[in-house]
C-alpha atoms as a PDB file:
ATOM      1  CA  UNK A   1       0.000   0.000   0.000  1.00  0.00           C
ATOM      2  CA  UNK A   2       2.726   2.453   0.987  1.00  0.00           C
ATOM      3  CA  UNK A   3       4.936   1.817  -2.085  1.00  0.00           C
ATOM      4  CA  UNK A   4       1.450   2.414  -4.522  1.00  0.00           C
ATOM      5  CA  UNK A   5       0.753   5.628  -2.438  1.00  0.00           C
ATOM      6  CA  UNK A   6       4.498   6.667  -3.128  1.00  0.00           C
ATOM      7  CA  UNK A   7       4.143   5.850  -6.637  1.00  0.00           C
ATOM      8  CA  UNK A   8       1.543   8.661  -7.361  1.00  0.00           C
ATOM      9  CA  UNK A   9       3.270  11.800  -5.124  1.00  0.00           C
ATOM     10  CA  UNK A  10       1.041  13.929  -7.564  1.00  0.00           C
ATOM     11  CA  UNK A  11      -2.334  13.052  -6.428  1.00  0.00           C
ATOM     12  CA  UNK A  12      -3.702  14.913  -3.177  1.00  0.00           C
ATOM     13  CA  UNK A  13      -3.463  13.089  -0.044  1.00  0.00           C
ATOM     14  CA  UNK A  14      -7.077  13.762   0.513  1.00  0.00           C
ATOM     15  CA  UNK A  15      -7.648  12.293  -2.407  1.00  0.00           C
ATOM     16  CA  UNK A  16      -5.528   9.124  -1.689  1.00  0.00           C
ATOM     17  CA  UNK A  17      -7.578   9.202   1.919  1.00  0.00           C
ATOM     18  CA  UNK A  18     -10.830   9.413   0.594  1.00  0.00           C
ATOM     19  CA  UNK A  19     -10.450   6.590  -1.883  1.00  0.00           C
ATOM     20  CA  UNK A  20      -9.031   3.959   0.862  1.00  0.00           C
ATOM     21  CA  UNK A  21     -11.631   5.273   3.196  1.00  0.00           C
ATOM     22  CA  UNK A  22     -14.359   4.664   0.678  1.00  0.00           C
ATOM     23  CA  UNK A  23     -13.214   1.369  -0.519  1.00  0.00           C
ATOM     24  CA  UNK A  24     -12.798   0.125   2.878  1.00  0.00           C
ATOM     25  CA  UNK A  25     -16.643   1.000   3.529  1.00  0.00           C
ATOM     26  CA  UNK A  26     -17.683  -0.583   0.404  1.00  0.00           C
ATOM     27  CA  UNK A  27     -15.948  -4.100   1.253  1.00  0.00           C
ATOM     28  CA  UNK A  28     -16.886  -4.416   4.741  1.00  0.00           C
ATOM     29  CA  UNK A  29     -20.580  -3.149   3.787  1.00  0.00           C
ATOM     30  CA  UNK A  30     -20.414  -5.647   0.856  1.00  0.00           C
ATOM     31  CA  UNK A  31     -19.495  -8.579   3.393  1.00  0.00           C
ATOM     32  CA  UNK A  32     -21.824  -7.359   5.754  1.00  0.00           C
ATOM     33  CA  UNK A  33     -24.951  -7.608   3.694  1.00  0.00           C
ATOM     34  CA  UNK A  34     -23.770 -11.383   2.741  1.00  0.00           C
ATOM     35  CA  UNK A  35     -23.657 -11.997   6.678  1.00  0.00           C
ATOM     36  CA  UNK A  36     -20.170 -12.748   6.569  1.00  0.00           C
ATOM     37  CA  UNK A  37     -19.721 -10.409   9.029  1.00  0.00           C
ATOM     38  CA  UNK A  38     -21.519  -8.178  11.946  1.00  0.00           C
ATOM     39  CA  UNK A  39     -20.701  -4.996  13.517  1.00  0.00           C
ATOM     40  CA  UNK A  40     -22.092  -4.120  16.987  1.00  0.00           C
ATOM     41  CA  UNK A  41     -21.753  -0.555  18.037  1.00  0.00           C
ATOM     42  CA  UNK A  42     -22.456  -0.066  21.534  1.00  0.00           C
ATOM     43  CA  UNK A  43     -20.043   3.181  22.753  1.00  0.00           C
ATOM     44  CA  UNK A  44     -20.681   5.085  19.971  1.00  0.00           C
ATOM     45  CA  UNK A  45     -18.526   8.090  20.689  1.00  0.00           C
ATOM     46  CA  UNK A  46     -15.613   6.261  21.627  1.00  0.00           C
ATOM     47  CA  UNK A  47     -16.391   4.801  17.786  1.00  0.00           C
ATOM     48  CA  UNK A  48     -16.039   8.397  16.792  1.00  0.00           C
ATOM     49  CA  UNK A  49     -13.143   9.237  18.779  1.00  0.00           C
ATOM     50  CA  UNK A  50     -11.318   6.191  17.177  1.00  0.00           C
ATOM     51  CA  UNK A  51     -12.441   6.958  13.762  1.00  0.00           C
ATOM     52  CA  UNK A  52     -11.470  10.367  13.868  1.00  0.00           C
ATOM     53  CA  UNK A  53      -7.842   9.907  15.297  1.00  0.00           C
ATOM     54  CA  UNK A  54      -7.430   6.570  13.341  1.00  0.00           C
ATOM     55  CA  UNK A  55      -8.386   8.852  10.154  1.00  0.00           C
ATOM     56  CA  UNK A  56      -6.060  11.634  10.744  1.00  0.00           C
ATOM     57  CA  UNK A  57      -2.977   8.969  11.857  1.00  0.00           C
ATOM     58  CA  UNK A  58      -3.865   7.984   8.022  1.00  0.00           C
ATOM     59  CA  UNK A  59      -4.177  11.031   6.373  1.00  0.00           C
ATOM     60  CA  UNK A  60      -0.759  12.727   7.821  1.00  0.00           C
ATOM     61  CA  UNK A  61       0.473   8.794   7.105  1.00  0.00           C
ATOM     62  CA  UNK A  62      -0.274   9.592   3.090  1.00  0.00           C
ATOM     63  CA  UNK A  63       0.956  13.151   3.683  1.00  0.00           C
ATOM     64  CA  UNK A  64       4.277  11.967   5.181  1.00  0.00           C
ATOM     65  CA  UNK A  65       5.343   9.216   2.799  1.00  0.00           C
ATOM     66  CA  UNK A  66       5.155  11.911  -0.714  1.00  0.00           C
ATOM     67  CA  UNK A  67       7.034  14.485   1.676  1.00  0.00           C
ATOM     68  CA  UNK A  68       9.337  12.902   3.891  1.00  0.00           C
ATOM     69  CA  UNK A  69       9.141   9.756   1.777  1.00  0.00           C
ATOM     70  CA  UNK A  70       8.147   5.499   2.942  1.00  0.00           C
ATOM     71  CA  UNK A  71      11.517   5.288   4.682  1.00  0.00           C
ATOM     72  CA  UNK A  72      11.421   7.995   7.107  1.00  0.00           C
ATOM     73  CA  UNK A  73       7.532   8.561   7.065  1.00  0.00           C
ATOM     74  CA  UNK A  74       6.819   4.739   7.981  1.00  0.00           C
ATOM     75  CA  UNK A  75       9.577   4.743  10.821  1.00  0.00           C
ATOM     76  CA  UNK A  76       7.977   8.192  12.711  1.00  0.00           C
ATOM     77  CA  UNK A  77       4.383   6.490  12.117  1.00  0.00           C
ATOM     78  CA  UNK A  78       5.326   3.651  13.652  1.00  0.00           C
ATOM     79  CA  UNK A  79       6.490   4.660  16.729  1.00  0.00           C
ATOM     80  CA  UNK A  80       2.830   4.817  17.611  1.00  0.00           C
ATOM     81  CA  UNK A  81       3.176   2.388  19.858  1.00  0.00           C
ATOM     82  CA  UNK A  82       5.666   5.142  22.303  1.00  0.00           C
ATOM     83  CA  UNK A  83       2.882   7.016  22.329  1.00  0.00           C
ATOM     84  CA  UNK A  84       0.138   4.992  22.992  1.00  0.00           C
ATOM     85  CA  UNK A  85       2.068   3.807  25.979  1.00  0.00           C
ATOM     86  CA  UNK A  86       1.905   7.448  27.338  1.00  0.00           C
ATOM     87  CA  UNK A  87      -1.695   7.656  26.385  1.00  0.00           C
ATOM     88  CA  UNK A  88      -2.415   4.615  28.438  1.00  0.00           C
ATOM     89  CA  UNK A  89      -0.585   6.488  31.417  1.00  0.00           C
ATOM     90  CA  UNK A  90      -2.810   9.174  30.791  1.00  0.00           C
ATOM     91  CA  UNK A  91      -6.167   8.160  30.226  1.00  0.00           C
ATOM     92  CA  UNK A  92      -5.860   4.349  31.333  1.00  0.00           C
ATOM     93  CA  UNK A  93      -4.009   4.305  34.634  1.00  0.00           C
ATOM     94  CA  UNK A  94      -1.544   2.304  33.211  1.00  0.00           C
ATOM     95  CA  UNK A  95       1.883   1.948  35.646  1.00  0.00           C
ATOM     96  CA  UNK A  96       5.350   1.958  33.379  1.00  0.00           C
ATOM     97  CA  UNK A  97       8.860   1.074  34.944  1.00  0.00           C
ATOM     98  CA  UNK A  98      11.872   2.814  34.735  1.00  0.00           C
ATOM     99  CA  UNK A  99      13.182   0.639  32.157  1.00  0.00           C
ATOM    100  CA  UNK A 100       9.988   1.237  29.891  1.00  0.00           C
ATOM    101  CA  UNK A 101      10.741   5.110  30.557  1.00  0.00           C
ATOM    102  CA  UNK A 102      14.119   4.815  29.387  1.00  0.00           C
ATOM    103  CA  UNK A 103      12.651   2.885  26.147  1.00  0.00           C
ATOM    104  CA  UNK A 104      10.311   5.760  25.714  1.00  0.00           C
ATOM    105  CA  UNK A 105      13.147   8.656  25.432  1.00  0.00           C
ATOM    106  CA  UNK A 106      15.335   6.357  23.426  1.00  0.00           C
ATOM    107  CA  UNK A 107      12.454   6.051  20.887  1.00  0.00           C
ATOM    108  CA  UNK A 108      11.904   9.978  20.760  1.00  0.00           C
ATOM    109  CA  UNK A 109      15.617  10.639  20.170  1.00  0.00           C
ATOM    110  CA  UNK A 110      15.267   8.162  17.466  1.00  0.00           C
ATOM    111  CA  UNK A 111      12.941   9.931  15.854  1.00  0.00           C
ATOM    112  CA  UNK A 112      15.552  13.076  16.888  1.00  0.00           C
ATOM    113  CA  UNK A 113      18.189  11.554  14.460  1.00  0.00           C
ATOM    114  CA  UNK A 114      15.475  10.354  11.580  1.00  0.00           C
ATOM    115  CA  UNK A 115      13.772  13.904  11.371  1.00  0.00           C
ATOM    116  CA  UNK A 116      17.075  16.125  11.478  1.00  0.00           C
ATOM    117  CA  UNK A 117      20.630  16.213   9.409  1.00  0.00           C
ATOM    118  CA  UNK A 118      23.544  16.513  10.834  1.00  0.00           C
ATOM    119  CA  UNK A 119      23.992  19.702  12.802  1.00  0.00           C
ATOM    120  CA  UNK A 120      20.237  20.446  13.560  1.00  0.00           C
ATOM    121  CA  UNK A 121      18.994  21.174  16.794  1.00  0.00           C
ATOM    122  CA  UNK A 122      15.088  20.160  17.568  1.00  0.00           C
ATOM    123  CA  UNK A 123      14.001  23.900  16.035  1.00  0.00           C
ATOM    124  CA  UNK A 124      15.429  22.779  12.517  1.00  0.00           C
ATOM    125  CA  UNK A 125      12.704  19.546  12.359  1.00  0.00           C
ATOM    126  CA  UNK A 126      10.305  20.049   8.492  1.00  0.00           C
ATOM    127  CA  UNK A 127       6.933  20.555   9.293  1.00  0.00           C
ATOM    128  CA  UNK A 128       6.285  17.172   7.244  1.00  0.00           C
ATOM    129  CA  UNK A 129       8.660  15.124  10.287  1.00  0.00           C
ATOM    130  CA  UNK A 130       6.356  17.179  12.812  1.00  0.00           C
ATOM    131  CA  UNK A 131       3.032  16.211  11.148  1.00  0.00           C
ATOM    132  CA  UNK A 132       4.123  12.578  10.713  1.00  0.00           C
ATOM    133  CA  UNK A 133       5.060  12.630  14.537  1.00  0.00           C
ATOM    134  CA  UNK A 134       1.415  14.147  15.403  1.00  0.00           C
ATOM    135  CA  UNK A 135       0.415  11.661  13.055  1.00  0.00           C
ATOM    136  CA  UNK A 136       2.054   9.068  15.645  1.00  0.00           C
ATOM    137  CA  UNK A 137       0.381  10.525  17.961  1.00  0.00           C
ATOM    138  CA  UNK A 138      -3.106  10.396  16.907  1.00  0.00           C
ATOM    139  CA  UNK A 139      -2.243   6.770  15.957  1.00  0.00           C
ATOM    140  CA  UNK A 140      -0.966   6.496  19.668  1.00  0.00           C
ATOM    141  CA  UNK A 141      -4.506   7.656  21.198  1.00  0.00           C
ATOM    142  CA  UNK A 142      -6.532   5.537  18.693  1.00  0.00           C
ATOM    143  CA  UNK A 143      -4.897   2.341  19.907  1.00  0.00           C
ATOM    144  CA  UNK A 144      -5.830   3.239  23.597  1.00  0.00           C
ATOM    145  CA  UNK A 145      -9.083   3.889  22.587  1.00  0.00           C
ATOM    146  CA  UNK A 146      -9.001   0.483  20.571  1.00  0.00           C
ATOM    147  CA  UNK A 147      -7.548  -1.203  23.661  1.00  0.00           C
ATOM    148  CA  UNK A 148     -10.976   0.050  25.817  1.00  0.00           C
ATOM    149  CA  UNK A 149     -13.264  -0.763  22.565  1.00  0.00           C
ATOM    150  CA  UNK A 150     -12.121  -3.944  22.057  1.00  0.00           C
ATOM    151  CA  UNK A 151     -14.295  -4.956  25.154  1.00  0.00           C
ATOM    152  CA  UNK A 152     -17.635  -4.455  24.265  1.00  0.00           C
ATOM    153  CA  UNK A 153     -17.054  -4.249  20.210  1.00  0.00           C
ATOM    154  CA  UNK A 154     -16.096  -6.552  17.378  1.00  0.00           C
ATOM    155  CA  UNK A 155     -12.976  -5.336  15.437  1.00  0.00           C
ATOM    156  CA  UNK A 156     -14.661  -5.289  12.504  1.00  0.00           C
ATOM    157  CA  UNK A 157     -16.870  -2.749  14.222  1.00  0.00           C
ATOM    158  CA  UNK A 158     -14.284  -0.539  15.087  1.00  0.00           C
ATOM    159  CA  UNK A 159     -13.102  -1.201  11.491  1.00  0.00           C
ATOM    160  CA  UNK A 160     -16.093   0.458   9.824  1.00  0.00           C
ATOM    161  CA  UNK A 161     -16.155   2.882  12.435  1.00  0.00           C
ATOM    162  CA  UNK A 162     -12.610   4.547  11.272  1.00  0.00           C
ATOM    163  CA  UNK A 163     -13.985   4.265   7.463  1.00  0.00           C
ATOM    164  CA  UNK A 164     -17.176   5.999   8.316  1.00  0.00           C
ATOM    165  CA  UNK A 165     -15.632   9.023  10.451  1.00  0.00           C
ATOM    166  CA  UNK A 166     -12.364   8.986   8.260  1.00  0.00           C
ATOM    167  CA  UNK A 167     -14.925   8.974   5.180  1.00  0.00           C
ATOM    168  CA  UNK A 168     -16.815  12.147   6.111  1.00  0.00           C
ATOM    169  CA  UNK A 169     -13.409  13.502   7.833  1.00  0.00           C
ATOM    170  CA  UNK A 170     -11.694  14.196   4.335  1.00  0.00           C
ATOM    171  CA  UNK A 171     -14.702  14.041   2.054  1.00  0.00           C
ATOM    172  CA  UNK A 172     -15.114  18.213   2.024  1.00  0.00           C
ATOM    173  CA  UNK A 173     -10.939  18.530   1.080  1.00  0.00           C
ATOM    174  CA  UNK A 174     -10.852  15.922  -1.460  1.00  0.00           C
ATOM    175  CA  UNK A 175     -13.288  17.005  -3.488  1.00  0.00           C
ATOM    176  CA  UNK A 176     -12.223  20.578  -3.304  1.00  0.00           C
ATOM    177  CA  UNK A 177      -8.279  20.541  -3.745  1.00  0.00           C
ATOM    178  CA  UNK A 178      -8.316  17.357  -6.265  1.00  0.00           C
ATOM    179  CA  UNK A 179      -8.586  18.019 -10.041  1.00  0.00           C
ATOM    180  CA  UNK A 180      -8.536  15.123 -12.411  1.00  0.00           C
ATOM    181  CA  UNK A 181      -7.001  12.247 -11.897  1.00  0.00           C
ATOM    182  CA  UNK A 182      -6.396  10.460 -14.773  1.00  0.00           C
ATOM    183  CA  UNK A 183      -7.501   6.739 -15.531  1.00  0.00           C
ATOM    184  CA  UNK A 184      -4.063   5.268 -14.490  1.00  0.00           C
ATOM    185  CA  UNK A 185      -4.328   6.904 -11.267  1.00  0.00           C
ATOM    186  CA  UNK A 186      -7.756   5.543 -10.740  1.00  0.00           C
ATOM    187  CA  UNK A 187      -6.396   2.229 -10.728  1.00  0.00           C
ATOM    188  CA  UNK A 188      -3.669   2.418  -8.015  1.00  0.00           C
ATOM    189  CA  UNK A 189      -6.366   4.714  -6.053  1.00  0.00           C
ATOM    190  CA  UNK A 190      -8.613   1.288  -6.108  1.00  0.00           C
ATOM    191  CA  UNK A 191      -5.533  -0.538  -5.530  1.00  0.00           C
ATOM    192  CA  UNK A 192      -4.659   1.303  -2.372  1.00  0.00           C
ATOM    193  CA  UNK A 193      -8.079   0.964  -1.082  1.00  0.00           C
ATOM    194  CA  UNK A 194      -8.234  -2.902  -1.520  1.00  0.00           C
ATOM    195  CA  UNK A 195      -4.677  -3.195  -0.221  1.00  0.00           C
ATOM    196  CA  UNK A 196      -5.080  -0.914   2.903  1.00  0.00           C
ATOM    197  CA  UNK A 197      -8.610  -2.674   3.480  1.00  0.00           C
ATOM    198  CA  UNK A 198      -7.145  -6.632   2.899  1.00  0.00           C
ATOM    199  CA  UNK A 199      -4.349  -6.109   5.286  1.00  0.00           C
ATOM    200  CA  UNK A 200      -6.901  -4.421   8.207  1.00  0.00           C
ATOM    201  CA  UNK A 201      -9.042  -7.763   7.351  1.00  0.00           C
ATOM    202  CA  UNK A 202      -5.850  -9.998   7.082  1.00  0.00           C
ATOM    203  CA  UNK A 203      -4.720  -8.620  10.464  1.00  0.00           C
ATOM    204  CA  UNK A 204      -7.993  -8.992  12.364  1.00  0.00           C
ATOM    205  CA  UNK A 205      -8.257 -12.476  11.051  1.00  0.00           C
ATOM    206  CA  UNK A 206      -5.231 -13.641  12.506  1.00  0.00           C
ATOM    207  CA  UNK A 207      -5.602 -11.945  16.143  1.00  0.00           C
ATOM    208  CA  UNK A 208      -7.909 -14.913  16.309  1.00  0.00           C
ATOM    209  CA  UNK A 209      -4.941 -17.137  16.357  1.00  0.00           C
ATOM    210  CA  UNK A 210      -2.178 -15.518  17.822  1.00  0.00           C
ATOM    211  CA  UNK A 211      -1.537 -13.559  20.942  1.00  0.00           C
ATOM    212  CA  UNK A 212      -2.086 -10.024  20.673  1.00  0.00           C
ATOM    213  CA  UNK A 213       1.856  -9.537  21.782  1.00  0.00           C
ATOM    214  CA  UNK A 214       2.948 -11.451  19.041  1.00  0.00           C
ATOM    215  CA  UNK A 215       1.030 -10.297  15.981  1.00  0.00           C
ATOM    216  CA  UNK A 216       2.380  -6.656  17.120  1.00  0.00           C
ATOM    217  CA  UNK A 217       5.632  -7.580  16.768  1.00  0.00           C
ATOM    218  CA  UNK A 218       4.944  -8.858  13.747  1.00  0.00           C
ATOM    219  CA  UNK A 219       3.327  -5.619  12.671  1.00  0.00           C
ATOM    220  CA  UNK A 220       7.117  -4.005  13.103  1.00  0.00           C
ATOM    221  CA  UNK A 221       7.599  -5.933   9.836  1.00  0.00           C
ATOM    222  CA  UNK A 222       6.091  -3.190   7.935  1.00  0.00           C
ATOM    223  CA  UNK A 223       8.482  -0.432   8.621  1.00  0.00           C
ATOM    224  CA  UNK A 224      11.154  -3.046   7.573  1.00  0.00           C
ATOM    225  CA  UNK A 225       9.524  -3.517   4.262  1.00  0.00           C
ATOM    226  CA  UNK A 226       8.580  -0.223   3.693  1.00  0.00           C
ATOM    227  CA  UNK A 227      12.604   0.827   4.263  1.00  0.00           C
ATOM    228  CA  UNK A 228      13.088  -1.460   1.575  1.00  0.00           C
ATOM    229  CA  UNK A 229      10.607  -0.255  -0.641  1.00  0.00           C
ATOM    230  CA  UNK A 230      11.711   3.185  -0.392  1.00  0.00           C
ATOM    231  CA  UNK A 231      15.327   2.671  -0.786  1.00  0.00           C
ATOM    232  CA  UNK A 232      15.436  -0.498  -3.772  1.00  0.00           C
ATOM    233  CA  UNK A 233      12.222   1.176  -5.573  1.00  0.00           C
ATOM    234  CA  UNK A 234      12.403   4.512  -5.329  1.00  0.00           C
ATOM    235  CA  UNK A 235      16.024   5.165  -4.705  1.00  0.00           C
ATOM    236  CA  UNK A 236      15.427   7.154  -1.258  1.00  0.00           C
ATOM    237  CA  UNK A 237      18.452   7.794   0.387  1.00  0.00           C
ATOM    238  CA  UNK A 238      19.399   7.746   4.358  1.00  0.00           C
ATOM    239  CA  UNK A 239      22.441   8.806   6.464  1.00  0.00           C
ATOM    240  CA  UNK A 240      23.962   7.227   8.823  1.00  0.00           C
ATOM    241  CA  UNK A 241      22.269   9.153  11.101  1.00  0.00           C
ATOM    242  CA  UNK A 242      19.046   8.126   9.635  1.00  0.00           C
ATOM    243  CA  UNK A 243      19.820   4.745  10.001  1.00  0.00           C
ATOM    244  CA  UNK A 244      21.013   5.208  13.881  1.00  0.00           C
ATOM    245  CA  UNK A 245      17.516   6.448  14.359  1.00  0.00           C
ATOM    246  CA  UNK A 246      15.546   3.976  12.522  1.00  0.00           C
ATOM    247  CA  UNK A 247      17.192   0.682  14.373  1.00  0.00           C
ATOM    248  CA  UNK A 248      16.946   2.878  17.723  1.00  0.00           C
ATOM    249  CA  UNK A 249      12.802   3.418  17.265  1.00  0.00           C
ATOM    250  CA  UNK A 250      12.348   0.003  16.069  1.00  0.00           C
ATOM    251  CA  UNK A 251      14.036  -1.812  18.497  1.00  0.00           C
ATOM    252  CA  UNK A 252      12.173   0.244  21.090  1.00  0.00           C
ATOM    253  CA  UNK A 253       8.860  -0.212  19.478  1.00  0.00           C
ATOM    254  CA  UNK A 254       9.674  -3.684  19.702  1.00  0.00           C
ATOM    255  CA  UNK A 255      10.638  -3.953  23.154  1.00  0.00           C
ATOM    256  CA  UNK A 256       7.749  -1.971  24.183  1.00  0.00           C
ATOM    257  CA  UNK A 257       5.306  -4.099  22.624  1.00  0.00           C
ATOM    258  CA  UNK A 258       7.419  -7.579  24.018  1.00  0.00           C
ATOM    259  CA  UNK A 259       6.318  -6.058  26.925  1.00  0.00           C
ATOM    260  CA  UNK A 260       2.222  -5.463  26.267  1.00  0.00           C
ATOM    261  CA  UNK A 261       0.026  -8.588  25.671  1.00  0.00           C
ATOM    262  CA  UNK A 262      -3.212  -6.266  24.929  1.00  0.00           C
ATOM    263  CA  UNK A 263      -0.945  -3.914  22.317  1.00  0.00           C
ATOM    264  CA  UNK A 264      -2.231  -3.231  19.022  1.00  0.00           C
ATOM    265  CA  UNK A 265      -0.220  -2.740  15.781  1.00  0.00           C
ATOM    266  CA  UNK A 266      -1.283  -0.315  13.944  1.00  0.00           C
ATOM    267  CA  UNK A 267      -4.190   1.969  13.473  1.00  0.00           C
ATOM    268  CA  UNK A 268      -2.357   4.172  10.404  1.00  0.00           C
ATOM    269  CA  UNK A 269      -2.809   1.316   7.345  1.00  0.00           C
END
């Protein structure tokens, strides 16, 4: 999904947005009305709440990888997990150790070294690394508000519910800013929108069979792929520095979610 959003950097991320959010409502409505699945929707402003900061961890997700590009973009969106853990202090209670701390500001001055060169101080950081890092952060709140949802709601409920809110969220915008399109670019559009919505599908199918803790791990695969992507495809370059900071948030993504058997892996697909 990532590398077919980087392959059109001309089309509107509203655009982009509105498409995936669409398609996503079609297929689940479509496998809905064959009773292949149900949705239940019994907190429905927590729904909201999900759908609206699942839908903006997207949007700025779309907005970061034709800025920033998939490399550096996917890394920052993924450390979602950092700041879900801090949302879960917040609004959850939730106790963290000194260890975890230290995890947490090793993660943030990865992102330090990913969103500056060499030389800058935290004033020189592109507005594109700062929107991808709120984008993190809305990802970071959606999971905790996944985490309480989960309870009373069926994840393909909460699904539909980011579709619907992320729908209406960036219909306005993409219908304004976006001109025409183009046949070709109608394709990968559709493409985007099946790919983002199989994976979500993919993904909630398998949390049937595997611990929670595991499949999160394995959802740190996708900054690994997307690195590839953006480096053997489209030729995107990193520094050393870069690199410093990518192993330093993934490894502390990683050990924060070793850590969490109820985590979630991503809200931003």
């Amino acid at each position: 999904m990532a590398g077919l959003v980087r392959s059109i950097p001309h089309i509107d991320s509203y655009a982009i947005a509105f498409f995936r959010f669409a398609i996503g409502l079609a297929l689940l409505g479509s496998l809905a009305l064959v009773k292949k699945i149900e949705f239940t929707f019994t907190h429905s402003t927590l729904l909201f709440l999900r759908g609206f900061f699942g839908g903006v961890a997207v949007l700025f997700f779309y907005l970061a990888i034709n800025t920033i590009g998939i490399s550096k973009g996917t890394v920052i969106l993924y450390s979602s997990p950092i700041f879900a853990t801090i949302a879960g202090i917040i609004f959850l209670g939730e106790t963290v150790s000194i260890q975890k701390w230290l995890i947490i500001f090793a993660a943030f001055f990865g992102i330090y070294l990913i969103a500056t060169s060499d030389g800058q101080s935290l004033l020189d950081i592109g507005k594109y690394d700062l929107l991808a890092a709120l984008g993190a952060l809305s990802a970071g709140v959606a999971i905790v508000l996944v985490k309480k949802l989960r309870a009373t709601e069926s994840s393909h409920s909460i699904f539909f519910a980011q579709s619907v809110v992320g729908f209406w969220l960036v219909f306005i915008p993409a219908n304004v800013t976006t001109g025409s399109i183009g046949m070709s670019a109608g394709f990968v559009l559709l493409a985007i929108g099946i790919a983002a919505s199989a994976g979500q599908l993919s993904m909630t199918y398998a949390f049937r069979h595997l611990p929670v803790s595991t499949g999160s791990l394995i959802g740190m695969l996708v900054p690994v792929f997307n690195i590839a992507i953006g480096v053997i495809v489209f030729g995107e370059a990193i520094s050393k520095r870069g690199i410093a900071g990518i192993v330093i948030v993934l490894v502390s993504c990683s050990l924060v979610l070793a850590g969490k058997r109820d985590a979630y892996p991503s809200v931003a697909g």
